[in-house]
N, C-alpha and C. Protein backbone atom coordinates (compact mmCIF):
# COMPACT_ATOMS: atom_id res chain seq x y z
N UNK A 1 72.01 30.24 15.00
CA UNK A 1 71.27 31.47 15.17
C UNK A 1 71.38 32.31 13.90
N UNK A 2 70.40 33.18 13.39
CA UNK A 2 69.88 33.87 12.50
C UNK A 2 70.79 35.03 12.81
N UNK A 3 71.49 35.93 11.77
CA UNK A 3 71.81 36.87 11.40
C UNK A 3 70.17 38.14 11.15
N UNK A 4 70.42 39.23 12.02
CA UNK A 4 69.62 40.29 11.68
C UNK A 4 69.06 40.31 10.39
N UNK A 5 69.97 39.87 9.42
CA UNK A 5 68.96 40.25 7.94
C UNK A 5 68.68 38.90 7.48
N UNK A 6 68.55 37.90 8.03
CA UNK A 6 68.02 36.51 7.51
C UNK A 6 66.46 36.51 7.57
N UNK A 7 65.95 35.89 6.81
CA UNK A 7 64.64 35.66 7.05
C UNK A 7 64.33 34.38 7.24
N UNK A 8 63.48 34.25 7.93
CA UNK A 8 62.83 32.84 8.39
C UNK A 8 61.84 32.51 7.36
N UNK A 9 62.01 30.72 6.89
CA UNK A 9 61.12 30.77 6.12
C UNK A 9 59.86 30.21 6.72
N UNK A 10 58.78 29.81 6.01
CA UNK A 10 57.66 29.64 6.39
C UNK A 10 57.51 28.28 6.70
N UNK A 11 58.15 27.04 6.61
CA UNK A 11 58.31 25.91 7.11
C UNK A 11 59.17 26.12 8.28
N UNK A 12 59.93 26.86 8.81
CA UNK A 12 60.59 26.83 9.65
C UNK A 12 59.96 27.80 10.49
N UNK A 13 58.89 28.45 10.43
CA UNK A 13 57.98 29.57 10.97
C UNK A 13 56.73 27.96 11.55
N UNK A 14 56.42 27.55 10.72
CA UNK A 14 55.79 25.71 11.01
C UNK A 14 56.40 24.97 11.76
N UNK A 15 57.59 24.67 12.17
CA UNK A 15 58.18 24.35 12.89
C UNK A 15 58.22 25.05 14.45
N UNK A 16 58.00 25.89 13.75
CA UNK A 16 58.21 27.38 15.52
C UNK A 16 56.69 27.47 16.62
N UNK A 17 55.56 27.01 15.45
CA UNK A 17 54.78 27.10 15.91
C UNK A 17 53.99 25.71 16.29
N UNK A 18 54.59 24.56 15.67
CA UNK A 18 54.47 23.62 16.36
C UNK A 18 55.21 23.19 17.65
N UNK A 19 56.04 24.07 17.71
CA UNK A 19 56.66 23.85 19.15
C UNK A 19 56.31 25.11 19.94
N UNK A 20 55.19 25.82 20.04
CA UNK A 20 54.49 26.34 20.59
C UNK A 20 54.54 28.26 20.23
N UNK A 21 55.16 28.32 19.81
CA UNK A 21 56.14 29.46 19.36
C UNK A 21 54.82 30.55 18.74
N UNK A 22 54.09 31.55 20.04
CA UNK A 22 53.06 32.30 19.61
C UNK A 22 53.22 33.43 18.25
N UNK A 23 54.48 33.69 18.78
CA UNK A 23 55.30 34.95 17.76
C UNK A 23 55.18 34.50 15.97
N UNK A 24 55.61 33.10 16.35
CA UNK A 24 55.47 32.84 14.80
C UNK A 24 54.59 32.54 14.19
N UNK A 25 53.41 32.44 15.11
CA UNK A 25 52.05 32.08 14.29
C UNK A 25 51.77 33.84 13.93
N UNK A 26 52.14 34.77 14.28
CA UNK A 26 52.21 36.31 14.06
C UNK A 26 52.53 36.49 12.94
N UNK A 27 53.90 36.14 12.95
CA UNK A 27 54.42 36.42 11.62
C UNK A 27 54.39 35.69 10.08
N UNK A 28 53.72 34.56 10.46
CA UNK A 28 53.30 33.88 9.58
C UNK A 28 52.00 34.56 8.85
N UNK A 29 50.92 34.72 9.81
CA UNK A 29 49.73 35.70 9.61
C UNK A 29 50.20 37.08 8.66
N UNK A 30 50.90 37.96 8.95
CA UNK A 30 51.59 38.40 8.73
C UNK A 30 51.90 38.95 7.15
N UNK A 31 52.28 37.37 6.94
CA UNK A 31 52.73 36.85 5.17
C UNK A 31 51.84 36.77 4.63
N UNK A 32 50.67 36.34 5.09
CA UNK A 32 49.70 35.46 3.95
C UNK A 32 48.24 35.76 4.71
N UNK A 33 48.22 36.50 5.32
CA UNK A 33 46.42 37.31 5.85
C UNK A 33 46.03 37.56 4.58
N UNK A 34 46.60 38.75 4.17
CA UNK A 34 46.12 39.72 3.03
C UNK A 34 45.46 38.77 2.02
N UNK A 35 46.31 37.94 0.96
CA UNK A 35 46.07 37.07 0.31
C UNK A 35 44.99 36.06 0.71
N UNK A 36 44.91 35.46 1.71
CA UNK A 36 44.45 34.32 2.16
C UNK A 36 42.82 35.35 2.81
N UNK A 37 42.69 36.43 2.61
CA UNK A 37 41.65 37.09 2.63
C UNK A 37 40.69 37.26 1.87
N UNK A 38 41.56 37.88 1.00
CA UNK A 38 41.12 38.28 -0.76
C UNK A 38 40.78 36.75 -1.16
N UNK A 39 41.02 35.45 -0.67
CA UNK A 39 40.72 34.06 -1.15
C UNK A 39 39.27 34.00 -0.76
N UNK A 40 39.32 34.06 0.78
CA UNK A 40 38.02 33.66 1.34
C UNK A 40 37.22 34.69 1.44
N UNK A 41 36.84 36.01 0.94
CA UNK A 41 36.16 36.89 0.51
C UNK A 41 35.50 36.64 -1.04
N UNK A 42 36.63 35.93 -1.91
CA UNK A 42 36.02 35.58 -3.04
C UNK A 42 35.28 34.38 -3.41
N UNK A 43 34.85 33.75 -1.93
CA UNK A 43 34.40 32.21 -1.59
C UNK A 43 33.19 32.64 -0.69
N UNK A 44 33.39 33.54 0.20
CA UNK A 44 32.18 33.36 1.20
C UNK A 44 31.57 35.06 0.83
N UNK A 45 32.05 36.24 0.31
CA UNK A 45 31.15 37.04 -0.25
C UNK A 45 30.73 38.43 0.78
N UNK A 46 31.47 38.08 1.95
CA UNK A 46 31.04 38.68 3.04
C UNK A 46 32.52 38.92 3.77
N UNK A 47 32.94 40.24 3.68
CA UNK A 47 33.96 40.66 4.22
C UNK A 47 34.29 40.05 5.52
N UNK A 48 33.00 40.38 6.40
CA UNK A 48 32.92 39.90 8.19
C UNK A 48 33.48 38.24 8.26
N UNK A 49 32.60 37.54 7.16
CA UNK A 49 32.60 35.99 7.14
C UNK A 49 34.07 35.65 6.78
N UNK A 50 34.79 36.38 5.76
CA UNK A 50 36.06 35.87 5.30
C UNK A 50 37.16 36.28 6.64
N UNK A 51 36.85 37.70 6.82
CA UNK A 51 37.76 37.87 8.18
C UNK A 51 37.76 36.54 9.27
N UNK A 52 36.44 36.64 9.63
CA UNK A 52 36.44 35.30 10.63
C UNK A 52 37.31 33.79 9.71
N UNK A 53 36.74 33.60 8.82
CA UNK A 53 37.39 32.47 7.89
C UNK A 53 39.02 32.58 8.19
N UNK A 54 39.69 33.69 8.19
CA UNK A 54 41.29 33.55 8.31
C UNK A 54 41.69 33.33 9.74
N UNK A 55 40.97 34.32 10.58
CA UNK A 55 41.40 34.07 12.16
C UNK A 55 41.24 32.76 12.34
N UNK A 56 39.74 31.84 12.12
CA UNK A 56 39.57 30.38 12.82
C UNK A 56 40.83 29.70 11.62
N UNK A 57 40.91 30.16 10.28
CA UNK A 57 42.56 29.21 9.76
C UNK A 57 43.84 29.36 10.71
N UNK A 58 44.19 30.72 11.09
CA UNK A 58 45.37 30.64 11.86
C UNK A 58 45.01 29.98 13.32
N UNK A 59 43.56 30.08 14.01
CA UNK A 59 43.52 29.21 14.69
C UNK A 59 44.28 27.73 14.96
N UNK A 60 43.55 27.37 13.79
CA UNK A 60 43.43 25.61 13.24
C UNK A 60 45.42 25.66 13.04
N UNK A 61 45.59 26.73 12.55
CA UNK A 61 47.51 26.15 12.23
C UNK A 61 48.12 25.78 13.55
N UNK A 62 47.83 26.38 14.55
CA UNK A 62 48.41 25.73 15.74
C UNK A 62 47.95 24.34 16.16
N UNK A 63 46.77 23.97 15.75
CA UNK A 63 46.17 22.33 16.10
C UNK A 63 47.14 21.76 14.75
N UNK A 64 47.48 21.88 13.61
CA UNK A 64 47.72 21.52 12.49
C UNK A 64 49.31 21.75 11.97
N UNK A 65 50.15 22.47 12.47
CA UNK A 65 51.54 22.86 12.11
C UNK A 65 52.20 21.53 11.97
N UNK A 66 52.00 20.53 13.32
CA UNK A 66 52.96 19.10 12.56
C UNK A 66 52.01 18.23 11.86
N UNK A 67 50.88 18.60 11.41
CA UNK A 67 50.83 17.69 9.84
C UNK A 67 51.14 18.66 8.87
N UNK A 68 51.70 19.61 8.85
CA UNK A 68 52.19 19.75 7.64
C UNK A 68 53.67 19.20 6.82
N UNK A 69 53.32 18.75 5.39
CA UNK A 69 54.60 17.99 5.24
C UNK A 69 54.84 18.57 3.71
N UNK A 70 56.11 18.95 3.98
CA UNK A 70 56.85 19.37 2.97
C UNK A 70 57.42 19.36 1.79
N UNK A 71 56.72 17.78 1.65
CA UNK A 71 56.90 17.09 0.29
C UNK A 71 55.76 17.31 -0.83
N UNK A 72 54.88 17.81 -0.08
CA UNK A 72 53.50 17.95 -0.85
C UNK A 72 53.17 19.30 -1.11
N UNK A 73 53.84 20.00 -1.01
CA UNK A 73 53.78 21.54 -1.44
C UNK A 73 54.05 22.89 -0.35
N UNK A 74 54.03 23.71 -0.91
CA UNK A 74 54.96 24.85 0.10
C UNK A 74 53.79 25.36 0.93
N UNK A 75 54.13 25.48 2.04
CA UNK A 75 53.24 26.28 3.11
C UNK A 75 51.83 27.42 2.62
N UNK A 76 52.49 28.23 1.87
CA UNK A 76 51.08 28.97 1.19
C UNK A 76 50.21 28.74 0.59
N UNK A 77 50.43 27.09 -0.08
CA UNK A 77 49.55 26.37 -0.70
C UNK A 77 48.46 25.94 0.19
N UNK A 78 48.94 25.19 1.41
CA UNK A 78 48.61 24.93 2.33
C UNK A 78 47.93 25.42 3.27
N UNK A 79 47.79 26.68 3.19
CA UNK A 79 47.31 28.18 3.67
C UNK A 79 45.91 28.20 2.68
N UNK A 80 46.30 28.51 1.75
CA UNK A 80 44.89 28.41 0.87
C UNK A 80 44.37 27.29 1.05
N UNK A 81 44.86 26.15 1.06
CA UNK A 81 43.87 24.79 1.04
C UNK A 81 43.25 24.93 1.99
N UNK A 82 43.62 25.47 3.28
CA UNK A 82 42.85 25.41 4.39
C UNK A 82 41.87 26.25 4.28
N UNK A 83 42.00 27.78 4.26
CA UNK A 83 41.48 28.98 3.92
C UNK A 83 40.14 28.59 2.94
N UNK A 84 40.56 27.96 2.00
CA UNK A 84 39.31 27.19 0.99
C UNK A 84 38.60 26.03 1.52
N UNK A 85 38.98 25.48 1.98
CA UNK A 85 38.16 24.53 2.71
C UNK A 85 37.04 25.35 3.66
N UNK A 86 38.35 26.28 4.50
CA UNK A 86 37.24 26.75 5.79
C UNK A 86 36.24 27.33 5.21
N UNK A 87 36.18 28.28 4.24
CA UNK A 87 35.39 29.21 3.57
C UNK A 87 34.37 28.34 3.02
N UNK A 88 34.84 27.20 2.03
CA UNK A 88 33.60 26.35 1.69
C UNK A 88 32.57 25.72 2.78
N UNK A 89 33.05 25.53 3.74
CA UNK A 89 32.31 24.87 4.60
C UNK A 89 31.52 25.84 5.09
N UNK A 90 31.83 27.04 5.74
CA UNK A 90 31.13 28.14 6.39
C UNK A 90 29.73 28.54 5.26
N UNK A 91 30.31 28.28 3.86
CA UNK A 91 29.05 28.80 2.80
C UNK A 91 28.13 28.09 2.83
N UNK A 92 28.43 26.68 3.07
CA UNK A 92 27.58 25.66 2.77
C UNK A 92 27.04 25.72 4.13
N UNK A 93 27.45 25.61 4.92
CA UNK A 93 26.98 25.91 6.70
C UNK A 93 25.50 26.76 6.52
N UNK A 94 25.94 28.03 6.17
CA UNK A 94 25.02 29.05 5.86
C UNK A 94 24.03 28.73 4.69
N UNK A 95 24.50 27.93 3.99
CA UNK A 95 23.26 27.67 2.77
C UNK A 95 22.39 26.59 3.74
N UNK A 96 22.72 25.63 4.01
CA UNK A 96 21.46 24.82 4.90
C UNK A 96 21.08 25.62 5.38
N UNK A 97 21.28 26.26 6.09
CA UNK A 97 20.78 27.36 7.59
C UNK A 97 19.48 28.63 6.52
N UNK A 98 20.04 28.44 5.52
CA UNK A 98 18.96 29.04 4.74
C UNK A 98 19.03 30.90 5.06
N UNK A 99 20.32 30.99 5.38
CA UNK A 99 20.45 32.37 6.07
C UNK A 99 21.39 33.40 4.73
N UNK A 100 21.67 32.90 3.60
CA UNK A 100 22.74 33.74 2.81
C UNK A 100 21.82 34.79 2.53
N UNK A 101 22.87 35.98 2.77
CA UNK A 101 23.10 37.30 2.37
C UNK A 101 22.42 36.94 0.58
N UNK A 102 21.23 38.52 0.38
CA UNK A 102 21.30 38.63 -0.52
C UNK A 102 22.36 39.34 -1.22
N UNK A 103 22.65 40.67 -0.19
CA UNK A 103 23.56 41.15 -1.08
C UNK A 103 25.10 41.30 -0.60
N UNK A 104 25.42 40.71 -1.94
CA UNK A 104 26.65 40.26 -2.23
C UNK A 104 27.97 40.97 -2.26
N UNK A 105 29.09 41.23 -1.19
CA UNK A 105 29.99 42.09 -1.75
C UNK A 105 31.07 42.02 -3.57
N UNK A 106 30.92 42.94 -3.65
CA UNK A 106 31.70 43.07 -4.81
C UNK A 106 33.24 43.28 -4.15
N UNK A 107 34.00 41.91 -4.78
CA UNK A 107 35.33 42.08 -4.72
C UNK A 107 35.71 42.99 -5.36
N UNK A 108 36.84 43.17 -5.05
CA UNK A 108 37.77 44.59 -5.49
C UNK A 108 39.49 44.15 -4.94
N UNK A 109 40.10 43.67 -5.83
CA UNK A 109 41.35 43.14 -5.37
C UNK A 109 42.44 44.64 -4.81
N UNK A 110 42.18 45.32 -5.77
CA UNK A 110 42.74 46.53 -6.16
C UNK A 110 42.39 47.32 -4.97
N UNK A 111 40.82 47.11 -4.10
CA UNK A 111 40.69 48.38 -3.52
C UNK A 111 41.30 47.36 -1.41
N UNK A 112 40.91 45.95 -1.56
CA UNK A 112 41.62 45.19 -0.50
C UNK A 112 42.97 45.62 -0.59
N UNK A 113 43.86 45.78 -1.19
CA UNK A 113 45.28 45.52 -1.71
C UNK A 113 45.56 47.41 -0.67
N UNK A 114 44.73 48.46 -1.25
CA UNK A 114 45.51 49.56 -1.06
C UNK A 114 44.37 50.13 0.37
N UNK A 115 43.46 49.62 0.84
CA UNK A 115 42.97 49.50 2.47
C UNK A 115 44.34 48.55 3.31
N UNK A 116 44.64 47.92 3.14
CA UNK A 116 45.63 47.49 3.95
C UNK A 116 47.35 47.62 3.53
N UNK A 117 47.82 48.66 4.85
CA UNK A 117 48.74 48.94 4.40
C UNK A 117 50.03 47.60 4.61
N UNK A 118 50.59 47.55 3.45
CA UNK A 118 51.72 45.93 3.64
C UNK A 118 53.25 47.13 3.08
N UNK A 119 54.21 46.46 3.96
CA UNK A 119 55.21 47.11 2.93
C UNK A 119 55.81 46.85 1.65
N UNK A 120 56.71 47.29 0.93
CA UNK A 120 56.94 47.15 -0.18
C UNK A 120 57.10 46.24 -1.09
N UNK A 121 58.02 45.37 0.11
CA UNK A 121 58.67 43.76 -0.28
C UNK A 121 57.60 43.44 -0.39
N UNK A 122 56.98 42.61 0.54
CA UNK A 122 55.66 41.98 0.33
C UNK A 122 54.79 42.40 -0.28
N UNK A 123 54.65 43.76 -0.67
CA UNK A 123 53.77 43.61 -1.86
C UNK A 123 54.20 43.23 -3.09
N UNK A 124 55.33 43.86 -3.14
CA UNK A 124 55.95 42.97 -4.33
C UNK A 124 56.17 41.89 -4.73
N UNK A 125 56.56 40.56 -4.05
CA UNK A 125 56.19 39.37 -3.32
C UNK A 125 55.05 38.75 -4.20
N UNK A 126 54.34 39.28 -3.11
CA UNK A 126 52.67 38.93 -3.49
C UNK A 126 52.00 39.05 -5.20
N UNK A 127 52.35 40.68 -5.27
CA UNK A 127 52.31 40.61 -7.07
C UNK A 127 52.55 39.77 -7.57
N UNK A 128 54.23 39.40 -7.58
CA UNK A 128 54.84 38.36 -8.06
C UNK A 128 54.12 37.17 -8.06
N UNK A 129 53.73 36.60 -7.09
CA UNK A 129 53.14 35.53 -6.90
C UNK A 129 51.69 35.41 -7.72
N UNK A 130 51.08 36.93 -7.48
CA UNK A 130 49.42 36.57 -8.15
C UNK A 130 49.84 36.42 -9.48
N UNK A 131 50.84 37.46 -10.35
CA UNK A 131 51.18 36.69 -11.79
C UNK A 131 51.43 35.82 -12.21
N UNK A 132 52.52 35.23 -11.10
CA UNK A 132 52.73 34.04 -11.75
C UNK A 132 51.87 32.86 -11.75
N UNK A 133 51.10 32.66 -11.00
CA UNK A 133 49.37 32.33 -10.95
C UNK A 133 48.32 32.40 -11.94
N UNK A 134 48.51 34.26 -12.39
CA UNK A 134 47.20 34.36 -13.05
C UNK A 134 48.02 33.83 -14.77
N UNK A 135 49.31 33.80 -14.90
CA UNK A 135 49.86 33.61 -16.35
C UNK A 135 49.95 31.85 -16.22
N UNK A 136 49.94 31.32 -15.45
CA UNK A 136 49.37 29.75 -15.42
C UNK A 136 48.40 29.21 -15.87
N UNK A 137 47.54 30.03 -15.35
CA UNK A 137 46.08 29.87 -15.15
C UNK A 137 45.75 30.06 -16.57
N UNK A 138 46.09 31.44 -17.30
CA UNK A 138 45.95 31.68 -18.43
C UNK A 138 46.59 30.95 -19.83
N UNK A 139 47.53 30.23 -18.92
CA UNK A 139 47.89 29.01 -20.10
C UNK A 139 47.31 27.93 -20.63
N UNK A 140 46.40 27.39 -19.60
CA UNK A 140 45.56 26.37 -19.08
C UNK A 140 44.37 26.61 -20.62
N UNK A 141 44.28 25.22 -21.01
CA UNK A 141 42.94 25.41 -22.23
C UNK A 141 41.99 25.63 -21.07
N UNK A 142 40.66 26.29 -22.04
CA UNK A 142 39.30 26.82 -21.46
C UNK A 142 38.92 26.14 -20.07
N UNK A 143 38.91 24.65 -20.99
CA UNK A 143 38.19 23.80 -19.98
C UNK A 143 38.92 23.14 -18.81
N UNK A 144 39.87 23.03 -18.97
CA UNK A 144 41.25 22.75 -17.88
C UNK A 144 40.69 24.00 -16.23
N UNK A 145 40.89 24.87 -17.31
CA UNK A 145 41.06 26.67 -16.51
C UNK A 145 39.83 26.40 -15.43
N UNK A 146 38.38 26.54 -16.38
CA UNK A 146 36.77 26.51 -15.81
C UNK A 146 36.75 25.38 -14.78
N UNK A 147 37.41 23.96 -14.87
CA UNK A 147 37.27 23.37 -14.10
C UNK A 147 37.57 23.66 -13.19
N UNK A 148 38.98 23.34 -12.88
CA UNK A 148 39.91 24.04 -11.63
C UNK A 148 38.92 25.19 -10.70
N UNK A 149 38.42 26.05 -11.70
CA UNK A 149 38.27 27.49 -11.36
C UNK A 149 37.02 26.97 -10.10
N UNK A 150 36.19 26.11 -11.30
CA UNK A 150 34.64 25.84 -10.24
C UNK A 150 35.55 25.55 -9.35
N UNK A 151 36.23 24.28 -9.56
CA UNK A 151 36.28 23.00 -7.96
C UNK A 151 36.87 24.16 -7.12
N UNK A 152 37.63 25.28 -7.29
CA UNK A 152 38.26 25.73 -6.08
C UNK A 152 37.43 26.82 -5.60
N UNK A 153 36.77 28.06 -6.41
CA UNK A 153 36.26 29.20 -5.93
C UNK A 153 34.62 28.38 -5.41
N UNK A 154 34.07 27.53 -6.53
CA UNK A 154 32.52 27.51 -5.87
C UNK A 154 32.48 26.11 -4.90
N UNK A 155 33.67 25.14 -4.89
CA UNK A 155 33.63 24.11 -3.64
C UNK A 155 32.49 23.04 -4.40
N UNK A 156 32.94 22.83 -5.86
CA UNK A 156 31.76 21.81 -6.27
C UNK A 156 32.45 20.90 -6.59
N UNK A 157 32.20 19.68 -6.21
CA UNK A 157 32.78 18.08 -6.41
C UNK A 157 33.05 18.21 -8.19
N UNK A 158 33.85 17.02 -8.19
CA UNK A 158 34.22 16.67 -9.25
C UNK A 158 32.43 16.13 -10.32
N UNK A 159 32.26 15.27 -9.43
CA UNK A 159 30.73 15.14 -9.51
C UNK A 159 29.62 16.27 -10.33
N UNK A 160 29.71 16.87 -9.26
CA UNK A 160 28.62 18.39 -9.35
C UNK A 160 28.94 18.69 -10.49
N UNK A 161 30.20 18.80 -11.08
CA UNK A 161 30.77 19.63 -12.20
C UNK A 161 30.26 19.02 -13.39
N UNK A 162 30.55 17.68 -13.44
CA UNK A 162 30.34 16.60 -14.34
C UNK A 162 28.42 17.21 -14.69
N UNK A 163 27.57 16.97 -13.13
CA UNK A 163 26.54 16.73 -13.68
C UNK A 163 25.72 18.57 -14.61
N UNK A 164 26.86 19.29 -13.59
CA UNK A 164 26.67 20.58 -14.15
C UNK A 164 26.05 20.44 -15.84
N UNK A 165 27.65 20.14 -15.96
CA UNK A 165 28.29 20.69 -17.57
C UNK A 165 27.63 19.63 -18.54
N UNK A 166 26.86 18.48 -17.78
CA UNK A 166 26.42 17.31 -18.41
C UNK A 166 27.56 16.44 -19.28
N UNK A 167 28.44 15.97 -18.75
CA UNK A 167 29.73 15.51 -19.19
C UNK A 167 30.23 14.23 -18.39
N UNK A 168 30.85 13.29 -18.78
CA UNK A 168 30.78 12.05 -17.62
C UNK A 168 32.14 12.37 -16.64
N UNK A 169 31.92 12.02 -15.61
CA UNK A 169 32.93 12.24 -14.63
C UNK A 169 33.79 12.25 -14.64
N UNK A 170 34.82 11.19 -15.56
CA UNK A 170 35.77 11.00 -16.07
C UNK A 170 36.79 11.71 -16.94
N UNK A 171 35.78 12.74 -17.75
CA UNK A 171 36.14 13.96 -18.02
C UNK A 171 36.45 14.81 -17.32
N UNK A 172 35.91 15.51 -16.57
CA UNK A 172 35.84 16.23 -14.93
C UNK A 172 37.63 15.82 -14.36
N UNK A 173 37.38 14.51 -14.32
CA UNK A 173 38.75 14.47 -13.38
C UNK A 173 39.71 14.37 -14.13
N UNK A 174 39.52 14.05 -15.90
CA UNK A 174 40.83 13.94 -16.22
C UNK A 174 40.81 15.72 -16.65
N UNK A 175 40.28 16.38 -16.58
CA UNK A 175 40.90 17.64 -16.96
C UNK A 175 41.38 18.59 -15.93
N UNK A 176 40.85 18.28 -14.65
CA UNK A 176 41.30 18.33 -13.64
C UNK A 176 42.73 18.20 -13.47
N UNK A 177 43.13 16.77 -13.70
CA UNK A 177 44.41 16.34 -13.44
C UNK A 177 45.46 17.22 -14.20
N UNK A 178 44.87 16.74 -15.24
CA UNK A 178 45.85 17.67 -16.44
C UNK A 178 46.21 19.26 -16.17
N UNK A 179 45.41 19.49 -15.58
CA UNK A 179 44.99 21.51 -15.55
C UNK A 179 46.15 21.48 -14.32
N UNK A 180 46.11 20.44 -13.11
CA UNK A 180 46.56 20.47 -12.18
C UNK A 180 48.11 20.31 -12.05
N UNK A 181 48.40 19.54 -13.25
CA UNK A 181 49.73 19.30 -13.73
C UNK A 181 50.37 19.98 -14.19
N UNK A 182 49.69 20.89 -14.98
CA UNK A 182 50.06 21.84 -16.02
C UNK A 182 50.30 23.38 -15.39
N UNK A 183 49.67 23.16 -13.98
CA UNK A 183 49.98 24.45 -13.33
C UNK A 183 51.25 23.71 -11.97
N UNK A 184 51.34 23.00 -11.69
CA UNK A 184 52.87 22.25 -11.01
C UNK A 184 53.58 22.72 -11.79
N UNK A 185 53.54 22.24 -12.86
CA UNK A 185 54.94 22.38 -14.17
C UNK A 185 55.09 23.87 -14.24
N UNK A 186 54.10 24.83 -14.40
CA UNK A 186 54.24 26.22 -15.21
C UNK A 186 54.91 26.85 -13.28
N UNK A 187 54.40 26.84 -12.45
CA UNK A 187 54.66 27.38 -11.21
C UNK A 187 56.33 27.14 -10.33
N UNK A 188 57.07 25.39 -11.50
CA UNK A 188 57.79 25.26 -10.42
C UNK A 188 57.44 24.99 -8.98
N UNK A 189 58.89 24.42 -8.79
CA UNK A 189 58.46 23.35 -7.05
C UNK A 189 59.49 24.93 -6.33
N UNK A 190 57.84 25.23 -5.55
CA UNK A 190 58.33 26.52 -4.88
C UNK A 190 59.06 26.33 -3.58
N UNK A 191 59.42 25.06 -3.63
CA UNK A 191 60.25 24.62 -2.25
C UNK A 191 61.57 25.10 -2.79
């Protein structure tokens, strides 16, 4: 048993909620809404759409808590992968459907961040985390960076990118890899 000032971590919050544990799908939400907001707002463009995008993710974590595996990266990663996935799919959903919003919200990290009140730690936390992110990212050569950047914010194949940039595929994925490596290495194994 946990001591009052222990914190539970977020694999073991995965654990709680694969064994049915409603509370901890709470507090998990909790950790990583805010963030995992500001993700799928900067993917689907539509405040309403990204809100829904996080509720149906914490949905999906209760169908999904025991495939998550711990060898392949830390829970918040995992949070975004989903979060990005869901968001890509919902855009593309809506692009067949021929229904997208012309107009577009303008993100505002700065003005999400101080509408929702988080306490101190966790914002601090979180800072922490977007720097050490955005000083990765910023290490990354141009084309390393742009790649990454498409495949994750606009949900375009390795493919798409290639035929984008007019470049053979092979390029695409090896800078990919590299960019992908190079932000493992700069981030540390956050386990």
């Amino acid at each position: 048993m946990r001591s009052a000032g222990e914190i539970t971590t977020d694999v073991e919050l995965l654990q709680r909620i694969a064994s049915g544990d409603v509370l901890a799908v709470a507090e998990l939400y909790d950790r990583h809404a805010r963030m995992l907001l500001g993700l799928s707002l900067r993917i689907v463009r539509d405040r309403s759409e990204a809100e829904d995008v996080v509720h149906d993710a914490f949905g999906v974590v209760g169908e999904r808590a025991r495939q998550y595996i711990p060898e392949r990266g830390a829970v918040g990663a995992w949070l975004v992968t989903l979060v990005r996935n869901l968001s890509i799919d919902r855009t593309r959903r809506r692009e067949r459907r021929g229904a997208i919003a012309r107009d577009v919200l303008a993100h505002d990290p700065e003005a999400l961040a101080a509408a929702t009140p988080v306490d101190p730690e966790t914002r601090a936390a979180g800072a922490d985390d977007r720097d050490r992110v955005r000083r990765a990212l910023s290490s990354l050569p141009d084309v390393q960076r742009a790649t990454l950047e498409t495949a994750f914010y606009e949900g375009l194949t390795y493919a798409e990118i290639a035929q984008r940039e007019g470049v053979p595929l092979g390029t695409i994925k090896s800078r990919a890899a590299r960019g992908l490596a190079a932000l493992r290495e700069a981030l540390g194994d956050e386990r």
